[in-house]
C-alpha atoms as a PDB file:
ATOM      1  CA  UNK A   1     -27.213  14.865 -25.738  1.00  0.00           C
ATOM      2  CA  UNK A   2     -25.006  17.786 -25.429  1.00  0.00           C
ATOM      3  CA  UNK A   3     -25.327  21.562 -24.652  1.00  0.00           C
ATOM      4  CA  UNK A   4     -24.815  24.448 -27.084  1.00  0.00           C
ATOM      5  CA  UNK A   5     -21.354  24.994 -28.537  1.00  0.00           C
ATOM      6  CA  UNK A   6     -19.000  27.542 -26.706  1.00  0.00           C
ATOM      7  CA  UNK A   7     -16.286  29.885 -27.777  1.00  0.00           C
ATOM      8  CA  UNK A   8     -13.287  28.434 -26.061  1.00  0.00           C
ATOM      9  CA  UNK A   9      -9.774  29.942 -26.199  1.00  0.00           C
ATOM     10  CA  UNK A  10      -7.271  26.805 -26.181  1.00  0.00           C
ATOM     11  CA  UNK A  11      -5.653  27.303 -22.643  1.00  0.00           C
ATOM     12  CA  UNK A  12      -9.260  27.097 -21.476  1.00  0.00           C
ATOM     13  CA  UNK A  13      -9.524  23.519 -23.576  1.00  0.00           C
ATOM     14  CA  UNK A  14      -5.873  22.520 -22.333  1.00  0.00           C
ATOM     15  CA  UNK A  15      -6.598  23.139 -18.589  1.00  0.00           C
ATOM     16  CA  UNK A  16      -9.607  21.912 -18.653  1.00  0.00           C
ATOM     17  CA  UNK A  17      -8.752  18.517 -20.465  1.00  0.00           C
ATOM     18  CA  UNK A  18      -5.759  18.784 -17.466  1.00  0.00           C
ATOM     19  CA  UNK A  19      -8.199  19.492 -14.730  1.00  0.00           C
ATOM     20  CA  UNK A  20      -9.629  15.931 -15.827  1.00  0.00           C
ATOM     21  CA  UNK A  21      -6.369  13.981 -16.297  1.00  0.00           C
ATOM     22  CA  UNK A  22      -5.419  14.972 -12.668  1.00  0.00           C
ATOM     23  CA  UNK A  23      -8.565  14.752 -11.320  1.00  0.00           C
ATOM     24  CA  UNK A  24      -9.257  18.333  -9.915  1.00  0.00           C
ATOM     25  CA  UNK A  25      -5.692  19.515  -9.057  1.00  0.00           C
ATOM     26  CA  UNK A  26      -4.685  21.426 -12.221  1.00  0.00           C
ATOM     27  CA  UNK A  27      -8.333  23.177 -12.089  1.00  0.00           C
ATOM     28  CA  UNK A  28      -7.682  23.610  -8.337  1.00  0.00           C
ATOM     29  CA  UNK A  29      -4.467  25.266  -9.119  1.00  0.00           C
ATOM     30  CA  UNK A  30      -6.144  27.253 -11.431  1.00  0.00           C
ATOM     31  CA  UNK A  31      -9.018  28.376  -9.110  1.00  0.00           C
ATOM     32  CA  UNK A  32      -6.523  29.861  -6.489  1.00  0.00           C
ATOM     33  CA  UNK A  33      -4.582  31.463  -9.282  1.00  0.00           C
ATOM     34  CA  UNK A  34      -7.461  33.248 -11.174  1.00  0.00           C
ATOM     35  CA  UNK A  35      -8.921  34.034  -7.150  1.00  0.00           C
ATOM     36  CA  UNK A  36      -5.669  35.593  -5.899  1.00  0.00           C
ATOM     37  CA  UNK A  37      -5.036  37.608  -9.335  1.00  0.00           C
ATOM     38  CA  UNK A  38      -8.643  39.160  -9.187  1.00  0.00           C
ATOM     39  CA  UNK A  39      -9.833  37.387 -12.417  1.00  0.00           C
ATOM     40  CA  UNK A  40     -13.115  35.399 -13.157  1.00  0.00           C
ATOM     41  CA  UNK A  41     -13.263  32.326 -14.945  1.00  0.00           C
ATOM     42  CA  UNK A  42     -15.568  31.951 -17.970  1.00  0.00           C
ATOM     43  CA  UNK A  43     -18.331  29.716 -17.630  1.00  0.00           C
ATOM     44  CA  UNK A  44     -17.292  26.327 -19.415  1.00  0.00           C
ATOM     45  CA  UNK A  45     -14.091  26.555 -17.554  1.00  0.00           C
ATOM     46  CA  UNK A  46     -15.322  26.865 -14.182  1.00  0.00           C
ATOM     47  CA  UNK A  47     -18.168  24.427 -15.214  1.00  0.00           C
ATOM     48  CA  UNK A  48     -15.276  22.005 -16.770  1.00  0.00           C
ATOM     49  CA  UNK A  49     -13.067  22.298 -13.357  1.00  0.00           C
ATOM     50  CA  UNK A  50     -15.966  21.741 -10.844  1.00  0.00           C
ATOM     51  CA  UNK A  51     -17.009  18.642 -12.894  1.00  0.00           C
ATOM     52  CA  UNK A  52     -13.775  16.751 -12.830  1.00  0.00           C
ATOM     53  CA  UNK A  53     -13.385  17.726  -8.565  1.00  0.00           C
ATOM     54  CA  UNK A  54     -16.750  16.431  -8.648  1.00  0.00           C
ATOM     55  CA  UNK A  55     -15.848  13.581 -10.236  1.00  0.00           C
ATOM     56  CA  UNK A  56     -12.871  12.595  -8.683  1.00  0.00           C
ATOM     57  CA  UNK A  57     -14.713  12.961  -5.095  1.00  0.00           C
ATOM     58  CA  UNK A  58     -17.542  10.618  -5.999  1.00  0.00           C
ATOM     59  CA  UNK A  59     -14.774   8.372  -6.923  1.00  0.00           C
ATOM     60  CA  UNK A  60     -12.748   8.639  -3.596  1.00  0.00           C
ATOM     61  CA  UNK A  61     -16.422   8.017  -2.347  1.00  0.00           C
ATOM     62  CA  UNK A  62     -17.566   5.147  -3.987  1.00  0.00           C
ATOM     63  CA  UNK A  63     -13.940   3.441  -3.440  1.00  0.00           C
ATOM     64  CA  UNK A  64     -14.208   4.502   0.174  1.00  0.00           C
ATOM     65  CA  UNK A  65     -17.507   3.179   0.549  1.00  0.00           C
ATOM     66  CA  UNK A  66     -16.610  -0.073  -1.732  1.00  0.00           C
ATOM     67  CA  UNK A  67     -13.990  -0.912   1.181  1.00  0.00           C
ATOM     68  CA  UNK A  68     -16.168  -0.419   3.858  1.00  0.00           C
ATOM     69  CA  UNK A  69     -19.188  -2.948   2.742  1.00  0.00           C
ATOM     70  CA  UNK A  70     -16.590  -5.679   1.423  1.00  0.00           C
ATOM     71  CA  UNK A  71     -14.835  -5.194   5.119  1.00  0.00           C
ATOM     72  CA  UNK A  72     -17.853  -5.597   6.987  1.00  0.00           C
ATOM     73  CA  UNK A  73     -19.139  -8.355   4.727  1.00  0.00           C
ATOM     74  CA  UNK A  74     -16.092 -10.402   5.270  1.00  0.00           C
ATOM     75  CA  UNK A  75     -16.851 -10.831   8.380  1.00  0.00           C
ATOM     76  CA  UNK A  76     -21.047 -11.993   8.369  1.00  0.00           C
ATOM     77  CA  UNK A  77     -20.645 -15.993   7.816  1.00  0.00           C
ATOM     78  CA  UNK A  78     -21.731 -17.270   4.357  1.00  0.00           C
ATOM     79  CA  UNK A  79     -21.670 -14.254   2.712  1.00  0.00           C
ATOM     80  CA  UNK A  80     -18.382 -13.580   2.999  1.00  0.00           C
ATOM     81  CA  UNK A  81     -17.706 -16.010   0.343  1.00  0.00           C
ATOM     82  CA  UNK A  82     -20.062 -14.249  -2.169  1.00  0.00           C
ATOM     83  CA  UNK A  83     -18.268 -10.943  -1.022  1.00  0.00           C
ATOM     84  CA  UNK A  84     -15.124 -11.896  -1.539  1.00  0.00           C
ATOM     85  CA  UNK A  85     -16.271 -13.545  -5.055  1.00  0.00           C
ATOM     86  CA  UNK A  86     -17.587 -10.282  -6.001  1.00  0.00           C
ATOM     87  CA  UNK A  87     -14.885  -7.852  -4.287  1.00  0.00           C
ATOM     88  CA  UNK A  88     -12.561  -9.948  -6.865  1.00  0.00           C
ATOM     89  CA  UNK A  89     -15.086  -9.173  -9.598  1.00  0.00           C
ATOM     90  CA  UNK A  90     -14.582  -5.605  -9.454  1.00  0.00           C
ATOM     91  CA  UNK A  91     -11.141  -5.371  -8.430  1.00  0.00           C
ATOM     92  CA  UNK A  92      -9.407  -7.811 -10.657  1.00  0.00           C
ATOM     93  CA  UNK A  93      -7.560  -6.412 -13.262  1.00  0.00           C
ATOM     94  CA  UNK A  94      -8.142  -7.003 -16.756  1.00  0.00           C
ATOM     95  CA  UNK A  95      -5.468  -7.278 -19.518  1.00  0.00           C
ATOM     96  CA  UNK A  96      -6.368  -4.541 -22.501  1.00  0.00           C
ATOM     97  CA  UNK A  97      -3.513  -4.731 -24.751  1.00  0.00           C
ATOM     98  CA  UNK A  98      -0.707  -7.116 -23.501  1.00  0.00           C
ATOM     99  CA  UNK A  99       2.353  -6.098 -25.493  1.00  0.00           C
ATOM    100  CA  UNK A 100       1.973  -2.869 -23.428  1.00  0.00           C
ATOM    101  CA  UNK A 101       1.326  -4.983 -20.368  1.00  0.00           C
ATOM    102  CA  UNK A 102      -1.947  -2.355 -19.571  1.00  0.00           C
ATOM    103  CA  UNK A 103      -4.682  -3.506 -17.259  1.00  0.00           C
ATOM    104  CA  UNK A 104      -7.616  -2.321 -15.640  1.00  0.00           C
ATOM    105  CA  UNK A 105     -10.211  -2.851 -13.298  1.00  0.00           C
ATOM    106  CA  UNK A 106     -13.651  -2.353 -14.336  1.00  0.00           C
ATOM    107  CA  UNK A 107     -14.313   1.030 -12.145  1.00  0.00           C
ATOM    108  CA  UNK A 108     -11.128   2.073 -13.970  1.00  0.00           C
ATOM    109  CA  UNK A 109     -12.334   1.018 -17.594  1.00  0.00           C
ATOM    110  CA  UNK A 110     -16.044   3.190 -16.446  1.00  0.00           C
ATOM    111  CA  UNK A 111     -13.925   6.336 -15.448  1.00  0.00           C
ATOM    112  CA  UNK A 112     -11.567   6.110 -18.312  1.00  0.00           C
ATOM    113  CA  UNK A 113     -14.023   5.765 -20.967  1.00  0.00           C
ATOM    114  CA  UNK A 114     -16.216   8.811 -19.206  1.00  0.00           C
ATOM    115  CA  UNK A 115     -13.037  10.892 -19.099  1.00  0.00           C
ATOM    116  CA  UNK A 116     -12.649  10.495 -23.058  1.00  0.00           C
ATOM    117  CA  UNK A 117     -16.045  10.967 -23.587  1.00  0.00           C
ATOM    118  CA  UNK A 118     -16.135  14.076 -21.323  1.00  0.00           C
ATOM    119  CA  UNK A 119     -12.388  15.502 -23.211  1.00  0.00           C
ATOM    120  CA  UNK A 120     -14.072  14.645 -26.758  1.00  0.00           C
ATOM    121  CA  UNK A 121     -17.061  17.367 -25.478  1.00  0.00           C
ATOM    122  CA  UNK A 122     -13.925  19.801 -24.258  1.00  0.00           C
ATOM    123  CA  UNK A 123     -11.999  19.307 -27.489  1.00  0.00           C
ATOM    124  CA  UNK A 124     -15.117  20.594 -29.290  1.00  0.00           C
ATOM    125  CA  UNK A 125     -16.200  23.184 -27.314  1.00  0.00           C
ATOM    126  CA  UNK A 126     -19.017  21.654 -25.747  1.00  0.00           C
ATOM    127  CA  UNK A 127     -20.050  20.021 -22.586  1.00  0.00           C
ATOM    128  CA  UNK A 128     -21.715  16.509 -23.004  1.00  0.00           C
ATOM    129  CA  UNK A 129     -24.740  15.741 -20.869  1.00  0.00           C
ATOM    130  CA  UNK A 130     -23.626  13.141 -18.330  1.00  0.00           C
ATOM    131  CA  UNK A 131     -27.096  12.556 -16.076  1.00  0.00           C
ATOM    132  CA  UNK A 132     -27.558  14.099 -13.003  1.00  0.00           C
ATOM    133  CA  UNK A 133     -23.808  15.368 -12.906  1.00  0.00           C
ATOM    134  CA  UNK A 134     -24.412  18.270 -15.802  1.00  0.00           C
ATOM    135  CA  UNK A 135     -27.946  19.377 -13.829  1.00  0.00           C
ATOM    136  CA  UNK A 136     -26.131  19.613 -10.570  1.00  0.00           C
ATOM    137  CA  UNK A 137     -23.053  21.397 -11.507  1.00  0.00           C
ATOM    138  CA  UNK A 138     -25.184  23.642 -14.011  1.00  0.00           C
ATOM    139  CA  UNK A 139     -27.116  24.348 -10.655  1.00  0.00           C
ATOM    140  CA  UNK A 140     -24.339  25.292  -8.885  1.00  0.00           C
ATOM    141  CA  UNK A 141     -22.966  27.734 -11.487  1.00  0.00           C
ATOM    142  CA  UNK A 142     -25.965  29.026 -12.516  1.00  0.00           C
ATOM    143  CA  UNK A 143     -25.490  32.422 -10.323  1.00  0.00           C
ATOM    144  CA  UNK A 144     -21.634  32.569 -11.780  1.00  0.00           C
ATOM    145  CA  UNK A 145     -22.302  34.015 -15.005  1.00  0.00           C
END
């Protein structure tokens, strides 16, 4: 499902596809430029750059939060073993093209195919629903236009 199509200039698409490569920091860097120069960001920029902070916190967040259960788990008797059997699970890294030597773990493999998914909807001037994220963020700019 996607959202209507939007007239983008191509600095918008490149720092927005950056914003999501870095996680935030290029649309961060962005936000304090266009703030201390006086000049307001059109919509699917902003709307581009808050998603991919967004993003990147719910990901500091769920790999936070990831450590903290599989610490405390380790510790209960019996079920550390099924902890540490599914800690591996999730954390093991999984050869993708050997010549190149790449791996990845599977939270890696989630966020790298939602970043492509998310750039594909930048490259062509639209934003792709994503579920509750797009609501949320569309929410929180709704008073920017």
């Amino acid at each position: 499902m996607q959202h209507n199509f939007f007239k983008v200039s191509p600095i918008e698409k490149i720092i927005s596809i950056l914003s999501y490569i870095t996680m935030g920091i290029i649309g961060l860097v962005w936000l304090l430029i266009a703030h201390f120069s006086k000049k307001k960001l059109r919509y699917f920029l902003m709307f581009n750059i808050v998603q991919s902070m967004i993003i990147a916190i719910f990901l500091a967040i769920l790999k936070l939060t990831l450590n903290i259960i599989f610490s405390i788990l380790s510790i209960v008797p019996f079920i550390n073993i099924l902890a540490a059997k599914l800690n591996y699970i999730i954390s093991v890294k999984i050869l993708i093209f050997p010549i190149l030597n790449l791996s990845f773990n599977v939270i890696e493999i989630i966020l790298y195919i939602l970043l492509i998914y998310i750039i594909m909807g930048v490259l062509t001037s639209r934003i792709f629903y994503i579920p509750y994220l797009t609501s949320l963020i569309s929410k929180l700019l709704k008073t920017y236009n």
